[in-house]
C-alpha atoms as a PDB file:
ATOM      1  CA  UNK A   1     -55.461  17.027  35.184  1.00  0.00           C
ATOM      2  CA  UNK A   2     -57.863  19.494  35.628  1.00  0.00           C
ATOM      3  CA  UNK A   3     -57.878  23.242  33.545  1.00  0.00           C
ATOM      4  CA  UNK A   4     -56.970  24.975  36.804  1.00  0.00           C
ATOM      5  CA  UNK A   5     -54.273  22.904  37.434  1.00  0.00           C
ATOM      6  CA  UNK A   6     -52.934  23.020  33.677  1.00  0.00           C
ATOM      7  CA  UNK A   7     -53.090  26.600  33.879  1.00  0.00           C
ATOM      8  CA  UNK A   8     -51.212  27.129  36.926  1.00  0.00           C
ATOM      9  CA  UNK A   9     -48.447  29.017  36.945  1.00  0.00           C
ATOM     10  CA  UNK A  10     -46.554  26.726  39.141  1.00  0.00           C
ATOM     11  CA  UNK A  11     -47.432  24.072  36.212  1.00  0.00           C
ATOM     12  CA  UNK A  12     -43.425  24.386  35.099  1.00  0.00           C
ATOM     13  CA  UNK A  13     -41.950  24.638  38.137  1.00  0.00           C
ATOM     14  CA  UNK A  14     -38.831  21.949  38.691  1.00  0.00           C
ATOM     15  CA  UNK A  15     -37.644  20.199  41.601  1.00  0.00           C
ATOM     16  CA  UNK A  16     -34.349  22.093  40.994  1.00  0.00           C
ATOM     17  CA  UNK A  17     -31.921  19.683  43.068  1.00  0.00           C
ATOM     18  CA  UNK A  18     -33.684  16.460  41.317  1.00  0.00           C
ATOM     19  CA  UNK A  19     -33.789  17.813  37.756  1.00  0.00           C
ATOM     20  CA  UNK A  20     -30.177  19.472  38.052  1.00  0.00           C
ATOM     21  CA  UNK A  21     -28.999  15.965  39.447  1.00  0.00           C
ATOM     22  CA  UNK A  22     -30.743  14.214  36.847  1.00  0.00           C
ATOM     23  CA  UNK A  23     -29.592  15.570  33.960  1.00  0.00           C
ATOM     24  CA  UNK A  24     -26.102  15.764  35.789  1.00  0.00           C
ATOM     25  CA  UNK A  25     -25.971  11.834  36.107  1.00  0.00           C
ATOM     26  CA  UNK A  26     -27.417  11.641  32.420  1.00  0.00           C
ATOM     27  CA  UNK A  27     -24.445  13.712  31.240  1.00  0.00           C
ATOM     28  CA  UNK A  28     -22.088  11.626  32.801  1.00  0.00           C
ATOM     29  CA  UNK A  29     -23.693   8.625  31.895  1.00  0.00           C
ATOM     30  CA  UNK A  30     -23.245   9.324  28.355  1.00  0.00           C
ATOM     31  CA  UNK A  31     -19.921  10.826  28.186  1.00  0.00           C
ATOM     32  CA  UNK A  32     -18.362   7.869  29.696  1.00  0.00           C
ATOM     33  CA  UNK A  33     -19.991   4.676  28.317  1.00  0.00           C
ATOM     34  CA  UNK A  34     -22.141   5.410  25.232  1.00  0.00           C
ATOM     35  CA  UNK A  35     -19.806   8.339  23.574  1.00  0.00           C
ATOM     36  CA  UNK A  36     -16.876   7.742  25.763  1.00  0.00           C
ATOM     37  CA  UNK A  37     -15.383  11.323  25.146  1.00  0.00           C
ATOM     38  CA  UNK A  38     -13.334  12.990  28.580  1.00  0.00           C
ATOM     39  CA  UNK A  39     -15.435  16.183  28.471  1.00  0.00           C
ATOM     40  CA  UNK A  40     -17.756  18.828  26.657  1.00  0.00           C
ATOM     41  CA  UNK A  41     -17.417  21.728  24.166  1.00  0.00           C
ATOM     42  CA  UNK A  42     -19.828  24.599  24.551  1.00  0.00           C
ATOM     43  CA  UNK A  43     -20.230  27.170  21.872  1.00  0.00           C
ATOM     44  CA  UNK A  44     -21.129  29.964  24.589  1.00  0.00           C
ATOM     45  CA  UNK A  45     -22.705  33.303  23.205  1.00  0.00           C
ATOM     46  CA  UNK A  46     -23.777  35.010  26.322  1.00  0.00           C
ATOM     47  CA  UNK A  47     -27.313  33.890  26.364  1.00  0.00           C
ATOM     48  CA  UNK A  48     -29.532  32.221  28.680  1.00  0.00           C
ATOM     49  CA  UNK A  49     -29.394  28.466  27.016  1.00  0.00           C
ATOM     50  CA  UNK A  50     -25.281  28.478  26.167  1.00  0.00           C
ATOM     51  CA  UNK A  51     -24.883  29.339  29.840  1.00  0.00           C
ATOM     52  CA  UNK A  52     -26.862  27.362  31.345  1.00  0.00           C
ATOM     53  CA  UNK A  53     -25.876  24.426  29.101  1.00  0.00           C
ATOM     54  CA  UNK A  54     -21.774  25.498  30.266  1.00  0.00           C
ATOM     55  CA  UNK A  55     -22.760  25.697  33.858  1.00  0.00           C
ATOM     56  CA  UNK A  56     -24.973  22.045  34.012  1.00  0.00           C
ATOM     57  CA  UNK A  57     -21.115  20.987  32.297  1.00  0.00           C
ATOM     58  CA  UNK A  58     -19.574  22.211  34.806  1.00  0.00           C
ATOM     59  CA  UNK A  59     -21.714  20.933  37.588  1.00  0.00           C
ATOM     60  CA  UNK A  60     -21.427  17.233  36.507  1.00  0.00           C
ATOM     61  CA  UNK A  61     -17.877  16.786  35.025  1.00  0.00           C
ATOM     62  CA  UNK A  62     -15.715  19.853  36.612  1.00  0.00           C
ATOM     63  CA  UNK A  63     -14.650  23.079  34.854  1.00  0.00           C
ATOM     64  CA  UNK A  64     -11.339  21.339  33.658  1.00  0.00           C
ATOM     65  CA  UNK A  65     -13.493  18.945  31.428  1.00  0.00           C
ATOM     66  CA  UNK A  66     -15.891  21.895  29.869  1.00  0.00           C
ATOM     67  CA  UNK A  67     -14.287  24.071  26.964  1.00  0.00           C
ATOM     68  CA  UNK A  68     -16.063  27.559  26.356  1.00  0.00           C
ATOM     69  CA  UNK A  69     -15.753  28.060  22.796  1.00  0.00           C
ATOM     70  CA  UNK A  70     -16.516  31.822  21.514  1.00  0.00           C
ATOM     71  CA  UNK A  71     -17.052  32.932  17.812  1.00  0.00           C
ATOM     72  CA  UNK A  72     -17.713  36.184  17.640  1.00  0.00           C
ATOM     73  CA  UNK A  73     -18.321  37.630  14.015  1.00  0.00           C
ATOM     74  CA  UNK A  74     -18.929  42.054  13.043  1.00  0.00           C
ATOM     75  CA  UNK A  75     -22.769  41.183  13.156  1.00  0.00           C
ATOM     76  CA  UNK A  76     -22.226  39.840  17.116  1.00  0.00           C
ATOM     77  CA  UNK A  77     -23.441  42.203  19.414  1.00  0.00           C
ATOM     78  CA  UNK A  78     -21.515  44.396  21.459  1.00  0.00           C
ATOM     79  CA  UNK A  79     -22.022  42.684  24.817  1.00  0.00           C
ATOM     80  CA  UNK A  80     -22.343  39.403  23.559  1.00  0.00           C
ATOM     81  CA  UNK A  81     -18.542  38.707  24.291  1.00  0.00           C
ATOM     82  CA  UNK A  82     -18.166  40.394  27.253  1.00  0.00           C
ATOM     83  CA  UNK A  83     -20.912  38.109  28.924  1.00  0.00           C
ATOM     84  CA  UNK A  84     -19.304  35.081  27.397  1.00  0.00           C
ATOM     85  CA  UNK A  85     -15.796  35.983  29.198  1.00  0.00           C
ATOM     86  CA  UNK A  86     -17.890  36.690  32.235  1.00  0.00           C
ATOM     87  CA  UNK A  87     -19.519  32.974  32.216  1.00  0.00           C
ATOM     88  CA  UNK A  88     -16.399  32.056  31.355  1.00  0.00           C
ATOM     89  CA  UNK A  89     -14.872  33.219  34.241  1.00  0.00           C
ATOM     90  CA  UNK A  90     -17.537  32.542  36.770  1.00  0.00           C
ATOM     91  CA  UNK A  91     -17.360  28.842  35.960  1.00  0.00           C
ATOM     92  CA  UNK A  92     -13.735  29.012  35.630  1.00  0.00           C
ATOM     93  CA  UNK A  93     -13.494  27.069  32.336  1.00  0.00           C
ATOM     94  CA  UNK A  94     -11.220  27.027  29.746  1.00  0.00           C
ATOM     95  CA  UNK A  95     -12.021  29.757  26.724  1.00  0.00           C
ATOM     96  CA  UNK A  96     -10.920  29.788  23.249  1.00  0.00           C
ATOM     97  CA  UNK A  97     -11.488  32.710  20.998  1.00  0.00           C
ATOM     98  CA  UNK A  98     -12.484  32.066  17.360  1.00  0.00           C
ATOM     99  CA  UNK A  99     -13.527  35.111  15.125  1.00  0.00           C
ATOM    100  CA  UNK A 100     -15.315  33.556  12.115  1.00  0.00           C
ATOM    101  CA  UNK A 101     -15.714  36.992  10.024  1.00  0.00           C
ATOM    102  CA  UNK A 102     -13.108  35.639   8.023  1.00  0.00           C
ATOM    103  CA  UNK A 103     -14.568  32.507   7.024  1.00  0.00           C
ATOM    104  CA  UNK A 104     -17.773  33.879   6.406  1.00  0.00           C
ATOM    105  CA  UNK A 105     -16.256  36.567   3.802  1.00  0.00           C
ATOM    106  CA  UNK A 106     -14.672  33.579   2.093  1.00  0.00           C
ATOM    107  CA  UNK A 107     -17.700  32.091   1.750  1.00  0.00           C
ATOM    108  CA  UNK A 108     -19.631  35.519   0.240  1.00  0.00           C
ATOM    109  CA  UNK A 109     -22.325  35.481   3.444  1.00  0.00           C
ATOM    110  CA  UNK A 110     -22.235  39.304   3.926  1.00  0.00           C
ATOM    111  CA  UNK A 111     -22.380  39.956   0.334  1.00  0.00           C
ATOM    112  CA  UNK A 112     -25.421  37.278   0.164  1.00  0.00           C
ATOM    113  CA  UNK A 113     -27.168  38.986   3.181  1.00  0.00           C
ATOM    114  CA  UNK A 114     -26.732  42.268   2.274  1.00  0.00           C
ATOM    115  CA  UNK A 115     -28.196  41.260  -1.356  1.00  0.00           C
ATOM    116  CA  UNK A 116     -31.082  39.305   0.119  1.00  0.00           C
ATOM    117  CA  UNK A 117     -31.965  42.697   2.228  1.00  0.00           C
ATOM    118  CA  UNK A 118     -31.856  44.946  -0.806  1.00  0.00           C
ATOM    119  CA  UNK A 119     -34.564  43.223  -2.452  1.00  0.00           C
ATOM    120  CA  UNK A 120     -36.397  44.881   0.802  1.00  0.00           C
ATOM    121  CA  UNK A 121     -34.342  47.873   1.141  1.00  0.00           C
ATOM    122  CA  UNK A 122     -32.767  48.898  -2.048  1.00  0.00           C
ATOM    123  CA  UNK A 123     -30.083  51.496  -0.212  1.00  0.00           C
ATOM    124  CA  UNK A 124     -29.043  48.907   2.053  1.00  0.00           C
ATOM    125  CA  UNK A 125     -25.556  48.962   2.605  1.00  0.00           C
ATOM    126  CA  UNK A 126     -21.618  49.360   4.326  1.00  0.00           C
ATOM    127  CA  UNK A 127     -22.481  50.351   7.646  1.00  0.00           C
ATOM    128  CA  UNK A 128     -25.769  49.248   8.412  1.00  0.00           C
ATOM    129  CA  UNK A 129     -27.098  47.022  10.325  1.00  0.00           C
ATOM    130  CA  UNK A 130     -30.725  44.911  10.648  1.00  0.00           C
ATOM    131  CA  UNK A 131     -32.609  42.165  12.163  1.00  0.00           C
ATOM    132  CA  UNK A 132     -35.720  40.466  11.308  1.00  0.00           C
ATOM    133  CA  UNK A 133     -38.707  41.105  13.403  1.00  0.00           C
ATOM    134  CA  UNK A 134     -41.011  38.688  13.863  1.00  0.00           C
ATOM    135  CA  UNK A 135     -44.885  39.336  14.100  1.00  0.00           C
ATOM    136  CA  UNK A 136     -46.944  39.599  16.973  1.00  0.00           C
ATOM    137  CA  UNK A 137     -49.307  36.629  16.537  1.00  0.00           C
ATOM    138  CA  UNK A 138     -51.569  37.840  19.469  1.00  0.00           C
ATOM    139  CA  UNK A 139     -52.418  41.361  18.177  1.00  0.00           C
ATOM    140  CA  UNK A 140     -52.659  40.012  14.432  1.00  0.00           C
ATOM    141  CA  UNK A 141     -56.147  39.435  12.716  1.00  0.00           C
ATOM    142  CA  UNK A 142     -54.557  38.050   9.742  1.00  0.00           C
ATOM    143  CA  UNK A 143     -51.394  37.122   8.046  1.00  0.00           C
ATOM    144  CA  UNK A 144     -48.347  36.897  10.166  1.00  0.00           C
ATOM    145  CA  UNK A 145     -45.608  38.252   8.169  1.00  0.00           C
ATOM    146  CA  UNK A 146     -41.951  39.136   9.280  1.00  0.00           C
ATOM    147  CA  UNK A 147     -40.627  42.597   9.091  1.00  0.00           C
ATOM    148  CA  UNK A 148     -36.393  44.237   8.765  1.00  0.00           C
ATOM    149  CA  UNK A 149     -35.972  47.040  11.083  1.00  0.00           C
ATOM    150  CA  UNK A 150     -32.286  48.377   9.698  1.00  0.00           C
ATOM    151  CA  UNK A 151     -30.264  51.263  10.951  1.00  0.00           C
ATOM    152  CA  UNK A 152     -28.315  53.613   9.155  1.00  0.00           C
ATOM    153  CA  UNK A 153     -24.930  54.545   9.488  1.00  0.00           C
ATOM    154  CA  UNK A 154     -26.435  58.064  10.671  1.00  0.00           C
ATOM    155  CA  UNK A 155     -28.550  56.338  13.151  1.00  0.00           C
ATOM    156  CA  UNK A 156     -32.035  56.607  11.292  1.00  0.00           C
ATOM    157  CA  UNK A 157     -34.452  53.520  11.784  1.00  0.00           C
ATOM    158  CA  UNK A 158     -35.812  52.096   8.715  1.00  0.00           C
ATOM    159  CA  UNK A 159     -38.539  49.636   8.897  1.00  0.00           C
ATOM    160  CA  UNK A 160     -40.475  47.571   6.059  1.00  0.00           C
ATOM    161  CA  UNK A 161     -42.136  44.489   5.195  1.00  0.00           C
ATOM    162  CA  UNK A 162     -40.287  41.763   4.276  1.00  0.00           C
ATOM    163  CA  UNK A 163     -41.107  39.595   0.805  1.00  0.00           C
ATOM    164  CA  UNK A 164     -40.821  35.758   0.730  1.00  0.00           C
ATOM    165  CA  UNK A 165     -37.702  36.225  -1.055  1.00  0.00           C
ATOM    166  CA  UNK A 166     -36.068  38.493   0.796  1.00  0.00           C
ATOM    167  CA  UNK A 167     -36.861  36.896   3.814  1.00  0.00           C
ATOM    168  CA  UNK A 168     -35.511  33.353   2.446  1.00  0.00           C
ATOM    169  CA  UNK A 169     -32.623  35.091   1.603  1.00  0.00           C
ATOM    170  CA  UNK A 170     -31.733  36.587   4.594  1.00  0.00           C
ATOM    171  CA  UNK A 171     -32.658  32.901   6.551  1.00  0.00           C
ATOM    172  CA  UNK A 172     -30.226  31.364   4.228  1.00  0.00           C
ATOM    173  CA  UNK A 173     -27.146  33.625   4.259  1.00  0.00           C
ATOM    174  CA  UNK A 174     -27.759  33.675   8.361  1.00  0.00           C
ATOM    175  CA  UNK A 175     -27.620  30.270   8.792  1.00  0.00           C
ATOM    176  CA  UNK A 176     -23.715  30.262   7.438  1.00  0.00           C
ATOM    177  CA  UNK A 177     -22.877  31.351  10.770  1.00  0.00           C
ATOM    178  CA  UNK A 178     -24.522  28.626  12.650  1.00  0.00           C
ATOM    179  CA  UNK A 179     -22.799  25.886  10.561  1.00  0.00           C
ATOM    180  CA  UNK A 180     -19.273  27.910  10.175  1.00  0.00           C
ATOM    181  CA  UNK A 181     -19.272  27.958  14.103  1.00  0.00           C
ATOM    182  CA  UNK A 182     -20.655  23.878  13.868  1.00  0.00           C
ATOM    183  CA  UNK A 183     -17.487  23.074  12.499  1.00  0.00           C
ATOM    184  CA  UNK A 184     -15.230  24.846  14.976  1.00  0.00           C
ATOM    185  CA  UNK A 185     -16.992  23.038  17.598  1.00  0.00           C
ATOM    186  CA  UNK A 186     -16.439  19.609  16.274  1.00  0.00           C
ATOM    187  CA  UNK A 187     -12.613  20.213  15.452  1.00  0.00           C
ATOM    188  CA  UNK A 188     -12.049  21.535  19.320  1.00  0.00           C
ATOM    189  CA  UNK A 189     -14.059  18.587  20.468  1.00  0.00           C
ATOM    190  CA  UNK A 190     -11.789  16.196  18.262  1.00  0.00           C
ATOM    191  CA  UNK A 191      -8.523  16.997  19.058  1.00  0.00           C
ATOM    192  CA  UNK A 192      -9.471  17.064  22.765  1.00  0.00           C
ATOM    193  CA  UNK A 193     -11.726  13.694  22.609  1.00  0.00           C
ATOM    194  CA  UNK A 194     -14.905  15.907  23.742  1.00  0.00           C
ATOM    195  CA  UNK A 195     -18.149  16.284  22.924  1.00  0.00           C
ATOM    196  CA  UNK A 196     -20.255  18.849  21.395  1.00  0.00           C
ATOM    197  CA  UNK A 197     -23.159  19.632  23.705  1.00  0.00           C
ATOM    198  CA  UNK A 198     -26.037  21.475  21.935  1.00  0.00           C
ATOM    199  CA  UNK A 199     -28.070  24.643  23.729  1.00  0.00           C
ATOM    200  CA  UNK A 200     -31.862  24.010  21.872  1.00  0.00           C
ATOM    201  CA  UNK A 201     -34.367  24.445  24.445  1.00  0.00           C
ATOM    202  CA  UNK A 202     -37.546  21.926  24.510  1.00  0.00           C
ATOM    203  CA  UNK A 203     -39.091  25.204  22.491  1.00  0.00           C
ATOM    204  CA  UNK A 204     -36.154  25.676  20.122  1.00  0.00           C
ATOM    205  CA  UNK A 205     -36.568  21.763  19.746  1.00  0.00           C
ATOM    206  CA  UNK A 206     -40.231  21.051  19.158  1.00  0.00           C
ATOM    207  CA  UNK A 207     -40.366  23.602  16.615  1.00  0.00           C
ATOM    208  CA  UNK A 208     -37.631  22.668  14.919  1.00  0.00           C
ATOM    209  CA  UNK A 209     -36.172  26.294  15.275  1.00  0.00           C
ATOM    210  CA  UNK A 210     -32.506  25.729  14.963  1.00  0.00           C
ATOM    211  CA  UNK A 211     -30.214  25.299  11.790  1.00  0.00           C
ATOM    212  CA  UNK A 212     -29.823  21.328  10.421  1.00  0.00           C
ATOM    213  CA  UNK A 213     -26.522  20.917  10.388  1.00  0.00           C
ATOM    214  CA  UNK A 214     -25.924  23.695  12.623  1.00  0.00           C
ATOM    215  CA  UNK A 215     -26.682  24.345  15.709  1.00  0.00           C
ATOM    216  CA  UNK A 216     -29.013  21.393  15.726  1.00  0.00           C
ATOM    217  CA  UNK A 217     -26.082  19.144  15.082  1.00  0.00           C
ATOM    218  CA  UNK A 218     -24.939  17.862  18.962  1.00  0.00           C
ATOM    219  CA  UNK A 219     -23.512  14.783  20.342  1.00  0.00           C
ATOM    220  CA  UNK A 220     -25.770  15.690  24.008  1.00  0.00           C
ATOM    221  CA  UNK A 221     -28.885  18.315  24.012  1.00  0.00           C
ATOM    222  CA  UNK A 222     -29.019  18.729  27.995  1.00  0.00           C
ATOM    223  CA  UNK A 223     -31.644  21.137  28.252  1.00  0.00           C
ATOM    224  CA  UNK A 224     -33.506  20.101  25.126  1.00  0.00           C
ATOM    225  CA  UNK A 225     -36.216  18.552  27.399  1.00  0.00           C
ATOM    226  CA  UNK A 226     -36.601  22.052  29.069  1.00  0.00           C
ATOM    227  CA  UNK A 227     -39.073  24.959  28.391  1.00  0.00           C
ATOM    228  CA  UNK A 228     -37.635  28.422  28.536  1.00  0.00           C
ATOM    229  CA  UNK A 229     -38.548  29.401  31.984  1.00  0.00           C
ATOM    230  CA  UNK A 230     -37.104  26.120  33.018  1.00  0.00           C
ATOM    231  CA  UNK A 231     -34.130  27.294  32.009  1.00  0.00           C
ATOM    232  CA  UNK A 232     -34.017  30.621  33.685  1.00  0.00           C
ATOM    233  CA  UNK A 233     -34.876  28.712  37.238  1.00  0.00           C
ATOM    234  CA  UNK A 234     -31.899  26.154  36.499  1.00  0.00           C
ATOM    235  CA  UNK A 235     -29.808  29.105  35.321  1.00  0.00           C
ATOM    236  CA  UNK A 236     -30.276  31.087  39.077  1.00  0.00           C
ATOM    237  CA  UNK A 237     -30.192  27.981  40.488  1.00  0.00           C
ATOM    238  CA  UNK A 238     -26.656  26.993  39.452  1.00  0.00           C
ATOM    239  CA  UNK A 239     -25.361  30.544  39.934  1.00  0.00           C
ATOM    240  CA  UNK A 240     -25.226  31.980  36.199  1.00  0.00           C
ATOM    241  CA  UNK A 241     -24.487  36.121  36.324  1.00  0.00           C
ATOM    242  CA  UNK A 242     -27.572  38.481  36.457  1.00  0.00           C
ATOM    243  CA  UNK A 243     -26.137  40.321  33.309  1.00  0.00           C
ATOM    244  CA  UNK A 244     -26.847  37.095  31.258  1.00  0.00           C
ATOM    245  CA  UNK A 245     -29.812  35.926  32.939  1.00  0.00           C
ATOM    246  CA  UNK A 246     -31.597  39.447  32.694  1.00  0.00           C
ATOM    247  CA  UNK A 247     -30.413  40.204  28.500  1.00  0.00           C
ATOM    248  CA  UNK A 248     -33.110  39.988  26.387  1.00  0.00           C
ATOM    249  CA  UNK A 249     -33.365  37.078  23.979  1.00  0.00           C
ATOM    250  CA  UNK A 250     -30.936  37.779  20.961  1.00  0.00           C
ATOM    251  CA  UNK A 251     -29.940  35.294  17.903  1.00  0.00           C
ATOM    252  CA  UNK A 252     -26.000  35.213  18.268  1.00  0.00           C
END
């Protein structure tokens, strides 16, 4: 393959029919005579790769075999359950609501987070919120290191560094909610002889950027072998809402 051709920007563009069929067949395939389950649970969050994951469901075993599962927590944001009901409703699926603030209390993540982003920002506290920011490797000339934007109660933005610790921290209280929601998945998917299907993209995949035991825990990974604008042509392809296909990238 030459440069030209490696740099084209046609180089990821599917066969949407064929791959959509493909992975449809593969889905059923495996559902019925490796893991021999009657249908698929889908943690759906309102993103691209949940959606797309519910709809490709949908597409090869029916909406009456595909449960939406959503687990909102007070960190999820604001339109991240309206879009969920929307896909929800578009594909006509079942939905089941689970709010997991409650379990993570009990298990001390927003005290733990909190703490870990005080090492950062010492005034840190009841009513704020934050997210990591991660550096922009293409302007950098030397270290890559991640950053906390937070916001006040009063609406002030307050951005810093983050240490090693502080950044660990916040990684390791954050991935509670990954492998809180894991577990809801696999007791829905249980008591209706389902399977769990997994949303990591081939990027999510490669890099190993998912939580073990969390979201990278799956009985089928359907668009695991797909990059991420692979995903948004499958997603328009199969019909997902504009809302969801046109939100910016977010981790809940």
């Amino acid at each position: 393959m030459s440069n030209e051709q490696m740099l084209s920007k046609n180089a990821l563009s599917l066969d949407l029919e064929k791959e959509v069929e493909k992975i449809c067949d593969r889905l059923q395939e495996l559902l019925a005579k490796q893991l021999k389950r009657r249908g698929l649970v889908v943690a759906v969050s309102g993103g691209i790769d949940s959606s797309v994951t519910a709809a490709l469901g949908v597409k090869a075993l029916g909406a009456e075999r595909v449960l939406g599962l959503m687990m909102p927590e007070r960190q999820s944001a604001n339109e991240t359950l309206p879009l969920s009901n929307l896909l929800a409703e578009r594909l006509g699926i079942e939905q089941v609501h689970e709010n997991i603030t409650g379990a993570l209390k009990s298990v001390g993540f927003y005290q733990r987070y909190d703490e870990a982003v005080q090492l950062t920002i010492p005034e840190y506290g009841e009513g704020w919120k934050s997210k990591i920011v991660t550096p922009n490797v293409t302007e950098s000339k030397g270290f890559n290191l991640f950053s906390i934007i937070a916001q006040t109660p009063d609406g002030d933005i307050v951005k810093k560094r983050l240490s090693l610790k502080s950044y660990l921290g916040i990684v390791a209280a954050t991935n509670f909610k990954q492998r809180v929601r894991k577990m809801l998945e696999y007791y829905h998917a249980d008591r209706l002889n389902y399977a769990v299907a997994g949303t990591p993209n081939r990027l999510e995949y490669d890099q190993g950027f998912f939580v073990k035991n969390g979201d990278g825990s799956a009985d089928v990974k359907p668009i695991a072998h797909l990059y991420k604008s692979q995903v948004y042509q499958i997603a328009e392809y199969l019909g997902v809402p504009e809302e969801i296909r046109k939100r910016p990238p977010s981790t809940d």
